[in-house]
N, C-alpha and C. Protein backbone atom coordinates (compact mmCIF):
# COMPACT_ATOMS: atom_id res chain seq x y z
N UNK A 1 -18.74 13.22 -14.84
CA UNK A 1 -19.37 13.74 -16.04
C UNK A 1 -20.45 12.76 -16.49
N UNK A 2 -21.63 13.37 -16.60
CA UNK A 2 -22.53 12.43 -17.12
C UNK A 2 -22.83 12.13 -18.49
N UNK A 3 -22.73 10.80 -18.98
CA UNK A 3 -22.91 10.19 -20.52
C UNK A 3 -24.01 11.35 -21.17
N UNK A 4 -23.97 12.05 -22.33
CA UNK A 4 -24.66 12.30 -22.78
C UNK A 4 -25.87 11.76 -23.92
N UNK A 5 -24.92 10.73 -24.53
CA UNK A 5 -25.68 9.99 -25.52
C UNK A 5 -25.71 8.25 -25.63
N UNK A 6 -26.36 8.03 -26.21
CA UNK A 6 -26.73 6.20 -25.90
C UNK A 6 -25.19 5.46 -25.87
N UNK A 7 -24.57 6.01 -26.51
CA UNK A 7 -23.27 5.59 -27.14
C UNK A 7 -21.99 5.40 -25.74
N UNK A 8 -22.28 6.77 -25.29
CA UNK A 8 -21.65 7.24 -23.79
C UNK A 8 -21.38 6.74 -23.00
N UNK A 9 -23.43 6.06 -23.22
CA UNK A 9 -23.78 5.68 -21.74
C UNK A 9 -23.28 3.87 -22.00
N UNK A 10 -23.39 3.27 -23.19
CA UNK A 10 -22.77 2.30 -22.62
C UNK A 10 -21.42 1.96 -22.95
N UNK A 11 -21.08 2.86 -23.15
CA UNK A 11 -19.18 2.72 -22.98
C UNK A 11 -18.79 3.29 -21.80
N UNK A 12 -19.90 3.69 -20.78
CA UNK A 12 -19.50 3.78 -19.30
C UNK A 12 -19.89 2.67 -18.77
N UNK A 13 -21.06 2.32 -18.80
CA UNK A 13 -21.51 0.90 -18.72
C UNK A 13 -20.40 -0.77 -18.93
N UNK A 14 -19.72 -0.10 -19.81
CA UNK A 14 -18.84 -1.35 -20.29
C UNK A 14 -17.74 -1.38 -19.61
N UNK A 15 -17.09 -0.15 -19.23
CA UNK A 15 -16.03 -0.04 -18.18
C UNK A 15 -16.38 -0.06 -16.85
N UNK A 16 -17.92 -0.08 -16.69
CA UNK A 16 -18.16 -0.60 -14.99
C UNK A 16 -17.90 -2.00 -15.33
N UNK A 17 -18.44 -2.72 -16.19
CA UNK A 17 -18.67 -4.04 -16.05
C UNK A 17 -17.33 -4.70 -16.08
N UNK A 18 -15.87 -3.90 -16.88
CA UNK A 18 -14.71 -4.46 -16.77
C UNK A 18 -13.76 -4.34 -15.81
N UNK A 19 -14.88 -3.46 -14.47
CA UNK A 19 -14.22 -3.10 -13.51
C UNK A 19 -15.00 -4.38 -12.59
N UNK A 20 -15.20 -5.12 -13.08
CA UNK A 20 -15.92 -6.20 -11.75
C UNK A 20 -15.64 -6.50 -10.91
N UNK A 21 -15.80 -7.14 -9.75
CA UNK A 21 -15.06 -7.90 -8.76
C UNK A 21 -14.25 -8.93 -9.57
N UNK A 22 -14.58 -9.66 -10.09
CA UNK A 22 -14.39 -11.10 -10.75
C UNK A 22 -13.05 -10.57 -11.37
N UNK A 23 -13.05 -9.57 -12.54
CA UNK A 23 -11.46 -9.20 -13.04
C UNK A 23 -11.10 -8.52 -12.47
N UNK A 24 -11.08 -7.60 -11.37
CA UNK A 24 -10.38 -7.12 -10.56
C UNK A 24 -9.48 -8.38 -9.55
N UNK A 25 -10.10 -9.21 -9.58
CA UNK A 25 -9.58 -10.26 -8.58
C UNK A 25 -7.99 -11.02 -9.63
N UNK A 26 -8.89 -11.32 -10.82
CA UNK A 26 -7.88 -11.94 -11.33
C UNK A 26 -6.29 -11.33 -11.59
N UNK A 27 -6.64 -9.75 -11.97
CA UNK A 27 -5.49 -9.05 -11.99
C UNK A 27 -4.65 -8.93 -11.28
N UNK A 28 -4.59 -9.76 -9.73
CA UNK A 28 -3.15 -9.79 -8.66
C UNK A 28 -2.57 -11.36 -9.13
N UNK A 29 -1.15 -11.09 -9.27
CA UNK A 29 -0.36 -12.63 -9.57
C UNK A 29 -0.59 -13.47 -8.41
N UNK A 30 -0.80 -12.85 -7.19
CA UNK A 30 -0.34 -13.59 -5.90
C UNK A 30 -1.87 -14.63 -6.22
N UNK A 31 -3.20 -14.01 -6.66
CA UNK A 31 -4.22 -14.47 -6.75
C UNK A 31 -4.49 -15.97 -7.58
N UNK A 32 -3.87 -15.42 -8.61
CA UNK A 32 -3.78 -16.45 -9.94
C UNK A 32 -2.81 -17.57 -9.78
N UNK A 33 -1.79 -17.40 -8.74
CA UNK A 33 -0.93 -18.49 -8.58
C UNK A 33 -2.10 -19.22 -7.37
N UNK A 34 -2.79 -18.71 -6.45
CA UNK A 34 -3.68 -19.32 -5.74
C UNK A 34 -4.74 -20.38 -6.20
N UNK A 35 -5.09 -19.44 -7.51
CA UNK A 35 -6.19 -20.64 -7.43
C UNK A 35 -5.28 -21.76 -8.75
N UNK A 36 -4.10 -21.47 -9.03
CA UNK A 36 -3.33 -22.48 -9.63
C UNK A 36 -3.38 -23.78 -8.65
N UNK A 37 -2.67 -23.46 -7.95
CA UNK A 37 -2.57 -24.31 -6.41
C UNK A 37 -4.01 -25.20 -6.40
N UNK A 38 -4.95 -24.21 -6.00
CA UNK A 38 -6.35 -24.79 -5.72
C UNK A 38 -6.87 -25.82 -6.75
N UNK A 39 -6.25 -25.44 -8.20
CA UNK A 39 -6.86 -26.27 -9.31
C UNK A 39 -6.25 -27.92 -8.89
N UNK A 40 -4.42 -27.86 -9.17
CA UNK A 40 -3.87 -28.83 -9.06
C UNK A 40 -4.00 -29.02 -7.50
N UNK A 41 -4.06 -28.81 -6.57
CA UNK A 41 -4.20 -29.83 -5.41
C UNK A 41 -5.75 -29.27 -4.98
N UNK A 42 -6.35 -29.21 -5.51
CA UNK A 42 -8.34 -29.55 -4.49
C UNK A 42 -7.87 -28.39 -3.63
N UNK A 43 -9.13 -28.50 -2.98
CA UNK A 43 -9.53 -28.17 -1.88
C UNK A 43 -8.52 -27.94 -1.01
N UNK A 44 -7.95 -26.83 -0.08
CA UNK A 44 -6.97 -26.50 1.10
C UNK A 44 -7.38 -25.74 1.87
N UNK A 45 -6.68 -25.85 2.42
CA UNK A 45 -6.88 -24.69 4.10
C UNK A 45 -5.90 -23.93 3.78
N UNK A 46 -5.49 -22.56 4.19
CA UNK A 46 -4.56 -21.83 4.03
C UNK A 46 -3.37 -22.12 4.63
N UNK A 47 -3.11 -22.79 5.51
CA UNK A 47 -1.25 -23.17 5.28
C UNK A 47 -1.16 -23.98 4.99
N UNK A 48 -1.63 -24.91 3.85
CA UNK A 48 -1.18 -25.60 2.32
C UNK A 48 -0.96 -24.65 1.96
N UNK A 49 -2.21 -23.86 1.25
CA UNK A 49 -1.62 -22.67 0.39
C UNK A 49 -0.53 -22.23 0.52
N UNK A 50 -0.28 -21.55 1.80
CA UNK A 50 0.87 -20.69 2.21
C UNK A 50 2.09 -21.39 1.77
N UNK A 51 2.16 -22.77 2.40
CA UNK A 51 3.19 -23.71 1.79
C UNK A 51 4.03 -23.33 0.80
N UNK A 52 3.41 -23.18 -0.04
CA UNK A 52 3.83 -23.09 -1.51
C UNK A 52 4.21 -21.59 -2.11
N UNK A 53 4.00 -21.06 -1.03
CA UNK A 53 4.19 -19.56 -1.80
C UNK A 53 4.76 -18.36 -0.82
N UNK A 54 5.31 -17.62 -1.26
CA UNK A 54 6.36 -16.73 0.00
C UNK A 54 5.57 -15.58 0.44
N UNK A 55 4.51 -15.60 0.26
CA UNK A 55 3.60 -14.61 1.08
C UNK A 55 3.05 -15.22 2.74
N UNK A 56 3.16 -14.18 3.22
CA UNK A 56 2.61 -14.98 4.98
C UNK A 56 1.19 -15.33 4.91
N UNK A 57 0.74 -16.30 6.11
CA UNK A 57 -0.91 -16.69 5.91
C UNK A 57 -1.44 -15.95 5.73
N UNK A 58 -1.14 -14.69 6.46
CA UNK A 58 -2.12 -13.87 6.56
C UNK A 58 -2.59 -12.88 4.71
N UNK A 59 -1.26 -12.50 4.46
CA UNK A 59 -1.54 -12.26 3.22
C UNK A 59 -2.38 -13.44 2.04
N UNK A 60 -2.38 -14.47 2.41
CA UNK A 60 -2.83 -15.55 1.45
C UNK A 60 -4.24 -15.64 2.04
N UNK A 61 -4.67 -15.34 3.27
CA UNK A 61 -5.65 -15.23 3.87
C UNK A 61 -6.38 -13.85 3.16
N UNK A 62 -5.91 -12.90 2.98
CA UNK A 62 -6.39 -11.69 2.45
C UNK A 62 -6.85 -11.62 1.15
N UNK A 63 -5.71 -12.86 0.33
CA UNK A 63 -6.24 -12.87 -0.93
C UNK A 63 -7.51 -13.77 -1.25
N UNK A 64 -7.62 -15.28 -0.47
CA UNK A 64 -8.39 -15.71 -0.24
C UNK A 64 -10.00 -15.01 0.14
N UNK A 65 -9.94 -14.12 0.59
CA UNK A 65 -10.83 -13.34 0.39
C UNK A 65 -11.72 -12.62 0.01
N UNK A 66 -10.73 -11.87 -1.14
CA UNK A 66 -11.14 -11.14 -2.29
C UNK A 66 -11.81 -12.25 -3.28
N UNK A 67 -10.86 -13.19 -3.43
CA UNK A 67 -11.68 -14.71 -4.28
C UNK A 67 -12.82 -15.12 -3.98
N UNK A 68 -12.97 -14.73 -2.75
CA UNK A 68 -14.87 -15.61 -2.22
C UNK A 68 -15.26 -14.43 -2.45
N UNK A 69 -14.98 -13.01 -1.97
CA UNK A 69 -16.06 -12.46 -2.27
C UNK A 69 -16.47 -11.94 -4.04
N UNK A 70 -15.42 -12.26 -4.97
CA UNK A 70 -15.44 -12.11 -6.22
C UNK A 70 -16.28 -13.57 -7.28
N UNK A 71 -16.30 -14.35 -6.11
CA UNK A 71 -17.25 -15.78 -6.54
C UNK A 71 -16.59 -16.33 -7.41
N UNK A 72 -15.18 -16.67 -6.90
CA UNK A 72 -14.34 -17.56 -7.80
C UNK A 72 -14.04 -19.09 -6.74
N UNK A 73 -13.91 -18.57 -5.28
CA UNK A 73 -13.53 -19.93 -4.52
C UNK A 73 -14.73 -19.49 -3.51
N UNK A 74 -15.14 -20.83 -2.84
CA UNK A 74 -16.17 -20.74 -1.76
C UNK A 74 -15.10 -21.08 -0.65
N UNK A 75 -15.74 -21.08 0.74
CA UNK A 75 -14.97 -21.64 1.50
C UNK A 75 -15.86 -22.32 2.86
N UNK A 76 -15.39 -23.61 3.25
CA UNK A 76 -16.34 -24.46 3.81
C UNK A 76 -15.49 -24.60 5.54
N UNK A 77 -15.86 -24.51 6.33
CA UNK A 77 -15.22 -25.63 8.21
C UNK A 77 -14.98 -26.81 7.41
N UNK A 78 -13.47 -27.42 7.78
CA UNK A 78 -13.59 -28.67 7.98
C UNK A 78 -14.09 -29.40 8.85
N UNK A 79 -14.78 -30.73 8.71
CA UNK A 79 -15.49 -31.25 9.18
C UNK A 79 -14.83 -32.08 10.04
N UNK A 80 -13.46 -32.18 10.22
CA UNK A 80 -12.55 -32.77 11.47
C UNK A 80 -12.17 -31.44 12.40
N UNK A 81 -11.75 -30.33 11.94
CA UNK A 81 -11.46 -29.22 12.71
C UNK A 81 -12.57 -28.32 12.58
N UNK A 82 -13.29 -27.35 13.30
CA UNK A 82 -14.06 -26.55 12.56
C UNK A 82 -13.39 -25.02 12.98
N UNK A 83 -12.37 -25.24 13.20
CA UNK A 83 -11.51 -24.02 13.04
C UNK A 83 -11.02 -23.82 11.79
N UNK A 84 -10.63 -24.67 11.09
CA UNK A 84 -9.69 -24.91 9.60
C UNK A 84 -10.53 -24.72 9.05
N UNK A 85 -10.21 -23.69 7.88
CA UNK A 85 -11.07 -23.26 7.03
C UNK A 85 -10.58 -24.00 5.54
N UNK A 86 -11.37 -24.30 4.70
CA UNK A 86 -11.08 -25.07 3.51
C UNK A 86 -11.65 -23.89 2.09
N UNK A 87 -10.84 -23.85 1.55
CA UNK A 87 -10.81 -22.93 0.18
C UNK A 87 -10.71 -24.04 -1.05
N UNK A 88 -11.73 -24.05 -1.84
CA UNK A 88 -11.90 -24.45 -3.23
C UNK A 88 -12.48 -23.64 -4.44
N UNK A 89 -11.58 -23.92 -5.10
CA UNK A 89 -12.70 -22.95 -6.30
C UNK A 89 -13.92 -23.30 -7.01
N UNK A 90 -14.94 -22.33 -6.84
CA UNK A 90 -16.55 -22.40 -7.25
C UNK A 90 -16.73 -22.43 -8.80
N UNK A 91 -16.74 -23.61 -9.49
CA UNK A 91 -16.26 -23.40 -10.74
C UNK A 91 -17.97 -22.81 -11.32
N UNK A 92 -18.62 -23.60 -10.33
CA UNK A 92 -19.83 -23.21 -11.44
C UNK A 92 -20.30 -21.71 -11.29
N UNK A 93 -20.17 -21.45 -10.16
CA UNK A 93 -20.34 -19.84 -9.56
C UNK A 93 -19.08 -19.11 -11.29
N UNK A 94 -17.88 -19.60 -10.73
CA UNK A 94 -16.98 -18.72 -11.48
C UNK A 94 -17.49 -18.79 -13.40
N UNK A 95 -17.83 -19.66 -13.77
CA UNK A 95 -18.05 -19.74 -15.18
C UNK A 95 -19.32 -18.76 -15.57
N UNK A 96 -20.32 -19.25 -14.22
CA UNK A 96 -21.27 -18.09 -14.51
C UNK A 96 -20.89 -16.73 -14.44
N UNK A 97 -20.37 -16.19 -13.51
CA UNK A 97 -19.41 -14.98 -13.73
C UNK A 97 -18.92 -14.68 -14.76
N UNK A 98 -18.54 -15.42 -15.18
CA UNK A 98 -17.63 -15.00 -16.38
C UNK A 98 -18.90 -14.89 -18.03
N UNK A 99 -19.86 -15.81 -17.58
CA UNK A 99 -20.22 -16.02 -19.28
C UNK A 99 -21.40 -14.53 -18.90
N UNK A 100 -21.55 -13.90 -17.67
CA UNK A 100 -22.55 -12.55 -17.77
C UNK A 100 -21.57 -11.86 -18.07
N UNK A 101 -20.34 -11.75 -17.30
CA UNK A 101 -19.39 -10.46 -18.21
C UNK A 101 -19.21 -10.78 -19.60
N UNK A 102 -19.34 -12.08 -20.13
CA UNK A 102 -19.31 -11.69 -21.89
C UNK A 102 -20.13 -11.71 -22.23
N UNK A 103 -21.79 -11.92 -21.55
CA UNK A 103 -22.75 -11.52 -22.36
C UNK A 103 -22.98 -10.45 -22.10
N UNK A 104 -22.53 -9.01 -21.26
CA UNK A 104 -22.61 -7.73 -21.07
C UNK A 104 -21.94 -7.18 -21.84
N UNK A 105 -20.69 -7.80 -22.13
CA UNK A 105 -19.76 -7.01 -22.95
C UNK A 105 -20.11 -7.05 -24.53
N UNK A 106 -20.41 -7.86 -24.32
CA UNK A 106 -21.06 -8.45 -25.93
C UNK A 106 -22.38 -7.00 -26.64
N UNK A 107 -23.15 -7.61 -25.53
CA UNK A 107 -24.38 -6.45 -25.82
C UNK A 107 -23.59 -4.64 -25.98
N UNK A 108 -22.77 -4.64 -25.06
CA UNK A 108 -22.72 -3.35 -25.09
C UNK A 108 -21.59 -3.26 -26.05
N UNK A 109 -20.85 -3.90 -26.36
CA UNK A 109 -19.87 -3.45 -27.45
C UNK A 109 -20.89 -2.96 -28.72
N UNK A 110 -21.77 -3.68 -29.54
CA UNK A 110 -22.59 -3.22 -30.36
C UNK A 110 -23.11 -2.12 -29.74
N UNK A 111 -23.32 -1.67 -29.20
CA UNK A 111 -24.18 -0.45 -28.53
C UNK A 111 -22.81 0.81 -28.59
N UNK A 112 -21.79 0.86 -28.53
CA UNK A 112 -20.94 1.37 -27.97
C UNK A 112 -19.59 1.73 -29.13
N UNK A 113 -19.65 0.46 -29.88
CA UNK A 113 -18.18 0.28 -30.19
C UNK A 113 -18.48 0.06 -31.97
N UNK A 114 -18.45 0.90 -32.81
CA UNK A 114 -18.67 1.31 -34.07
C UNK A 114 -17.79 -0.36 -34.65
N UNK A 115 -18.54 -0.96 -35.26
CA UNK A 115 -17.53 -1.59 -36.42
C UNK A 115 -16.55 -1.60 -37.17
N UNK A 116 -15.78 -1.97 -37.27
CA UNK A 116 -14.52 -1.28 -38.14
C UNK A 116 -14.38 -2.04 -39.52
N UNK A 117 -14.02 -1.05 -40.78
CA UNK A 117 -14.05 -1.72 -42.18
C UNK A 117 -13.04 -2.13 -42.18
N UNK A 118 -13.16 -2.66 -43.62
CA UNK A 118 -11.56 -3.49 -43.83
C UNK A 118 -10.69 -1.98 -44.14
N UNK A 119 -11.29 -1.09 -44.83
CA UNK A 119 -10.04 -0.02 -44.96
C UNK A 119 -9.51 0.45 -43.38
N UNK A 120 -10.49 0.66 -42.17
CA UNK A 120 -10.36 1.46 -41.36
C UNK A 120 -8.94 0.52 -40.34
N UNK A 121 -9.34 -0.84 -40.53
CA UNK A 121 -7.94 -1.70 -40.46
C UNK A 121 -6.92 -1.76 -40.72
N UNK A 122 -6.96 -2.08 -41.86
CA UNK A 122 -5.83 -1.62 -42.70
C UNK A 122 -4.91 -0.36 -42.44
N UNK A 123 -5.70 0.52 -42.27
CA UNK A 123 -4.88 2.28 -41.98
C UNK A 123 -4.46 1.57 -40.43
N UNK A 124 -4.91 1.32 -39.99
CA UNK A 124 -4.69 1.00 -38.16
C UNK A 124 -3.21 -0.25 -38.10
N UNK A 125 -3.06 -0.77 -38.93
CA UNK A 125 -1.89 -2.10 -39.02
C UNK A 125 -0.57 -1.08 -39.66
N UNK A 126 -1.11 -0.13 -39.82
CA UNK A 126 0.25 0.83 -41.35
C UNK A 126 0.76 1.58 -39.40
């Protein structure tokens, strides 16, 4: 169905943008315990990761994935193996990610999302 009015169009707009890669990624636990891992121990290859968590490589490999391509972790050859792949998280990539989804959301909430009074609150808390 197509938006008919300014209002529509960016409250469709606002639910593409909350459909991102970036929060789509974050929304799997298996993900968020990953880049837990990644925070407190640096940089790994995936069986560290795996180590620590009861999913097989390959699944941690899969999630690892979705993370680079959502621009939360990059991933580099180690420079002793260049088979071993090394996963860290891209903080500056990821912050930028994050501060365009709140400056999108930002813009379009005013565009989109009526103000609410103190009465219209009030009735909404009853």
């Amino acid at each position: 169905m197509k938006a008919r009015t300014p209002q529509e169009q960016a409250a469709n707009k606002l639910v593409q943008v909350l459909e991102s890669p970036l929060l789509q990624a974050l929304l799997e636990p298996a993900r968020l315990e990953i880049l837990r891992l990644l925070l407190v121990s640096g940089a790994s290859d995936v069986g560290a990761i795996a180590a620590h968590l009861p999913q097989h490589r390959s699944v941690i490999s899969r999630h690892l994935g979705v993370l680079r391509e959502a621009g939360i972790v990059r991933e580099a050859r180690s420079s002793e193996d260049a088979r071993l792949r090394i996963f860290q998280l891209d903080g500056v990539r990821f912050v930028q990610e994050f501060e365009e989804i709140v400056a999108q959301v930002r813009t379009l909430t005013v565009l989109c999302c009526s103000p609410i009074t103190t009465g219209q609150s009030e009735k909404r808390r009853r």
